[in-house]
Protein backbone atom coordinates (compact mmCIF):
# COMPACT_ATOMS: atom_id res chain seq x y z
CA UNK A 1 17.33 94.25 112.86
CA UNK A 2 16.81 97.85 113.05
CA UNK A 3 14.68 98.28 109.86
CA UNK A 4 12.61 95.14 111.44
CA UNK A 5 11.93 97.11 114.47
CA UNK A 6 10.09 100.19 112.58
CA UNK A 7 7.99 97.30 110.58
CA UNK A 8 10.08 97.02 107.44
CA UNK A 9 11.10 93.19 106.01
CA UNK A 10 14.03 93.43 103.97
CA UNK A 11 14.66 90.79 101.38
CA UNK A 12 16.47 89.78 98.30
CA UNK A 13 14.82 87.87 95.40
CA UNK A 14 17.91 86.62 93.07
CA UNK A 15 15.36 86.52 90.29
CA UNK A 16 14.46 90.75 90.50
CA UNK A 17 16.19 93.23 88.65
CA UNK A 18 16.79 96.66 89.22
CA UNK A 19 19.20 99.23 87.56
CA UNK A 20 20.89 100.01 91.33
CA UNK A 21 21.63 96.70 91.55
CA UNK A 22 24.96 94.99 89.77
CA UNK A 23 27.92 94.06 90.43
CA UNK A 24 30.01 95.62 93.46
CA UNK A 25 32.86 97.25 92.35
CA UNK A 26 35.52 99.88 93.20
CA UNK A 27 37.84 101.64 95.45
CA UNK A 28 35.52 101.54 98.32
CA UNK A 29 33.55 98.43 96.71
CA UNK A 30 29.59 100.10 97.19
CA UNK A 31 26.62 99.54 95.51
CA UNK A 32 25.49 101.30 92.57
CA UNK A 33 23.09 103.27 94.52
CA UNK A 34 25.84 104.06 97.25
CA UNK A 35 27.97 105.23 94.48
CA UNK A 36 25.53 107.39 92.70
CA UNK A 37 24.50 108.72 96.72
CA UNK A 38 28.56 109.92 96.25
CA UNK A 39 28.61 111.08 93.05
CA UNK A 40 25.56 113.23 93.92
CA UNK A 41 26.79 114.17 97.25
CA UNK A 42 30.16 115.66 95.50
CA UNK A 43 28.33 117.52 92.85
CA UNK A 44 26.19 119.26 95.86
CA UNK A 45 29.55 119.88 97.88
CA UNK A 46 31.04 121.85 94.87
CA UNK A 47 27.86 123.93 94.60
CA UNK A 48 28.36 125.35 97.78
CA UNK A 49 31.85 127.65 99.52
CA UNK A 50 34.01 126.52 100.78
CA UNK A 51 33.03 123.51 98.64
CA UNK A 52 34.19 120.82 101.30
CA UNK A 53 31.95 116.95 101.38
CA UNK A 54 29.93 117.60 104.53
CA UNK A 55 27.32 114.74 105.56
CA UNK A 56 24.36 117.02 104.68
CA UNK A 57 25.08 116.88 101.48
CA UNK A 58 25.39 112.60 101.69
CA UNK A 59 21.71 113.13 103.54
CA UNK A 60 20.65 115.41 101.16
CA UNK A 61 21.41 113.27 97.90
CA UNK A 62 20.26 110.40 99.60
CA UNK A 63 16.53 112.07 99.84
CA UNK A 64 16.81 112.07 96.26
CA UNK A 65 16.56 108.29 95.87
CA UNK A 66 13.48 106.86 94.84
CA UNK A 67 13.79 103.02 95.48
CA UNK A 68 15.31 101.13 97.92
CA UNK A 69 15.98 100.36 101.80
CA UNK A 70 16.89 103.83 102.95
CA UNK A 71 13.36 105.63 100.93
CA UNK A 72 11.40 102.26 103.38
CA UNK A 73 12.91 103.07 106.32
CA UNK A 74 12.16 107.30 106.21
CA UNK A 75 8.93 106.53 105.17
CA UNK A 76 8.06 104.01 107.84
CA UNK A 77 9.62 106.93 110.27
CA UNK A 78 7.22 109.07 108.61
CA UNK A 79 10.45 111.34 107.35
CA UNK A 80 9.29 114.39 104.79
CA UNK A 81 12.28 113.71 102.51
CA UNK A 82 11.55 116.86 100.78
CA UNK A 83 11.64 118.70 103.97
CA UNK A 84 14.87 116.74 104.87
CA UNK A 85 16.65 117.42 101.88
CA UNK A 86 15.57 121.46 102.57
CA UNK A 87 17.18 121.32 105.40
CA UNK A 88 20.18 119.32 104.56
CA UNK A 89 21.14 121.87 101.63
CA UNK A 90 20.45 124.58 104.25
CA UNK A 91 23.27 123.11 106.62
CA UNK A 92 25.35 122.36 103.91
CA UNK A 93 25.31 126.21 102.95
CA UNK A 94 25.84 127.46 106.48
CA UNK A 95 28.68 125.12 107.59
């Protein structure tokens, strides 16, 4: 409902493919794209001291995604992702 309200229709054709979708699997049983969101997010978190997972490094791996629902709904907020990610890292590093 919330991504209908800023104008953007979310739907799944079974026939598509895409390489973030597959199965979901694993501890916390994400998506591919969730888990590569993680994976990115705890690369980021050691770059930085103390190197501690913050959620500006989750926002700023997400603003690396290219496809899917999240990438819609900042652009349809009219979101600079490149400016978001800027800042993210910037929090990250002072925090």
């Amino acid at each position: 409902d919330a991504l209908t309200t800023v104008g953007i229709e979310v739907g799944h054709d079974p026939g598509s493919s895409s390489a973030l979708r597959g199965p979901v699997n694993g501890v916390f049983r994400s998506t591919p794209q969730a888990q590569l969101v993680f994976q990115q997010a705890v690369a980021l978190s050691k770059s930085t001291k103390p190197s501690m997972l913050q959620g500006a490094h989750v926002v700023a791996a997400t603003c690396d995604l290219e496809q899917g629902t999240v990438v819609l709904a900042l652009a349809a907020l009219e979101v600079d992702r490149d400016l978001l990610r800027e800042v993210a890292r910037d929090e990250a590093r002072t925090h």
